[in-house]
Protein backbone atom coordinates (compact mmCIF):
# COMPACT_ATOMS: atom_id res chain seq x y z
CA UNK A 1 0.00 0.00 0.00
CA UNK A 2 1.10 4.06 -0.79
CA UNK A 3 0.10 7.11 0.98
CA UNK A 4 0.04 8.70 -2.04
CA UNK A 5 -3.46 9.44 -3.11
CA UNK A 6 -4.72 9.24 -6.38
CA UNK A 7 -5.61 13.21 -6.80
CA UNK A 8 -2.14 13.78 -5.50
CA UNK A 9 -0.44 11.90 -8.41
CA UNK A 10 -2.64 13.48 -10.92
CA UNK A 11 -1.67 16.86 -9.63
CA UNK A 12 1.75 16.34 -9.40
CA UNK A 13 1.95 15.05 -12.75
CA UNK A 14 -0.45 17.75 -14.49
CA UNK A 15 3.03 19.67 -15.68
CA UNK A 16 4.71 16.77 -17.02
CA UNK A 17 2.34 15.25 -19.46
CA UNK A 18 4.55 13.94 -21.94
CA UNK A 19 1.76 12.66 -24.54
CA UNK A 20 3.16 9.14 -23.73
CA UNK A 21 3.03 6.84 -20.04
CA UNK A 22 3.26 10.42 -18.06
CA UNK A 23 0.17 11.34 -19.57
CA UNK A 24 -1.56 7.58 -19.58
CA UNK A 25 -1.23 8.09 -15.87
CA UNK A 26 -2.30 11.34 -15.46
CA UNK A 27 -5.00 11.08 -17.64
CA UNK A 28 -6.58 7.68 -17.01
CA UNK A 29 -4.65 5.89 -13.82
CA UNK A 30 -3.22 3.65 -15.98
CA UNK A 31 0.01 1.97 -15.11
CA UNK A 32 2.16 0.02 -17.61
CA UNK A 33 5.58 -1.02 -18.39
CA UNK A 34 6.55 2.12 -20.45
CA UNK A 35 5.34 4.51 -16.65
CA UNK A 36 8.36 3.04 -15.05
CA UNK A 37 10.97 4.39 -16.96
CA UNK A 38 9.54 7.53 -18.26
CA UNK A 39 8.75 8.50 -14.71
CA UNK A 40 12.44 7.54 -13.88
CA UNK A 41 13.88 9.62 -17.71
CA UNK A 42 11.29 12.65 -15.71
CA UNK A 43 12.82 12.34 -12.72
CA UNK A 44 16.57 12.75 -13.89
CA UNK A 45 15.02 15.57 -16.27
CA UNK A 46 13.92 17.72 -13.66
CA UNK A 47 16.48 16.96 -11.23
CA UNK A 48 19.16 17.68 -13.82
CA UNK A 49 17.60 21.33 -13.97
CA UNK A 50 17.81 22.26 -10.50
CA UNK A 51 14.34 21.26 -8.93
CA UNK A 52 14.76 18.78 -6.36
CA UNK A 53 12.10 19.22 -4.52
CA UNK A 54 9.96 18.73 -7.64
CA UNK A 55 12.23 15.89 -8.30
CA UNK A 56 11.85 13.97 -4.88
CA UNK A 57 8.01 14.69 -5.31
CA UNK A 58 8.13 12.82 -8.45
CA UNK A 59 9.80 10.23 -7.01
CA UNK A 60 7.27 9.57 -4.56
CA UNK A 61 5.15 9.34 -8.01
CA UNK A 62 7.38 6.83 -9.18
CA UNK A 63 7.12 4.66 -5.81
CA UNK A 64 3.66 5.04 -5.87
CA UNK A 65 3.37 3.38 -9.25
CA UNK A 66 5.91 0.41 -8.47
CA UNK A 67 3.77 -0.30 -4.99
CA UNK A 68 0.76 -0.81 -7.22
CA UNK A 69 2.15 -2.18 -10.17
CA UNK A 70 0.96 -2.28 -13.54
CA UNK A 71 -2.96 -1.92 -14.61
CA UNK A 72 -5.15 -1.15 -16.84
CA UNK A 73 -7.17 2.08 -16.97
CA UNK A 74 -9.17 3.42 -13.67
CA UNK A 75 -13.07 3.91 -13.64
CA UNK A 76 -13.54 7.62 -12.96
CA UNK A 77 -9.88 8.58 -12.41
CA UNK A 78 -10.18 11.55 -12.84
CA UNK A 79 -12.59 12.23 -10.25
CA UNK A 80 -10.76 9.90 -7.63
CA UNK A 81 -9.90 11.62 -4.20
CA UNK A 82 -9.36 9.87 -1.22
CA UNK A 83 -7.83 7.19 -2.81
């Protein structure tokens, strides 16, 4: 189990959409094997520019998504809260 919530990954994510896994993620919850290492490419991206805090956030992104593993899409994602 993460406690990351669901809202909090989507927000975290909403400047990072990449049109690819980022954006799979942010936009319907899903989790595949392509999340895990753009996530990780994001990570070193940002970090590499001089925002760790936005780096270590993403991180906790990144564990989130390897504590629940891959799935398919998420009924009402985008409305999820307290998840």
């Amino acid at each position: 189990m993460t406690d990351m919530a669901d809202n909090r990954v989507r927000t975290l994510l909403r400047a990072h959409q990449d049109g690819g896994a980022i954006s799979r993620l942010y936009e319907t919850g899903r989790i595949d094997e392509e999340t895990f290492p753009a996530l990780d490419l994001l990570i070193s991206k940002v970090e590499d520019g001089g925002n760790t805090p936005e780096a270590e956030r993403l991180t906790a992104v990144l564990a989130y998504t390897m504590t629940i593993g891959e799935r398919p899409d998420v009924p009402n994602w985008v409305n999820r809260t307290d998840v």
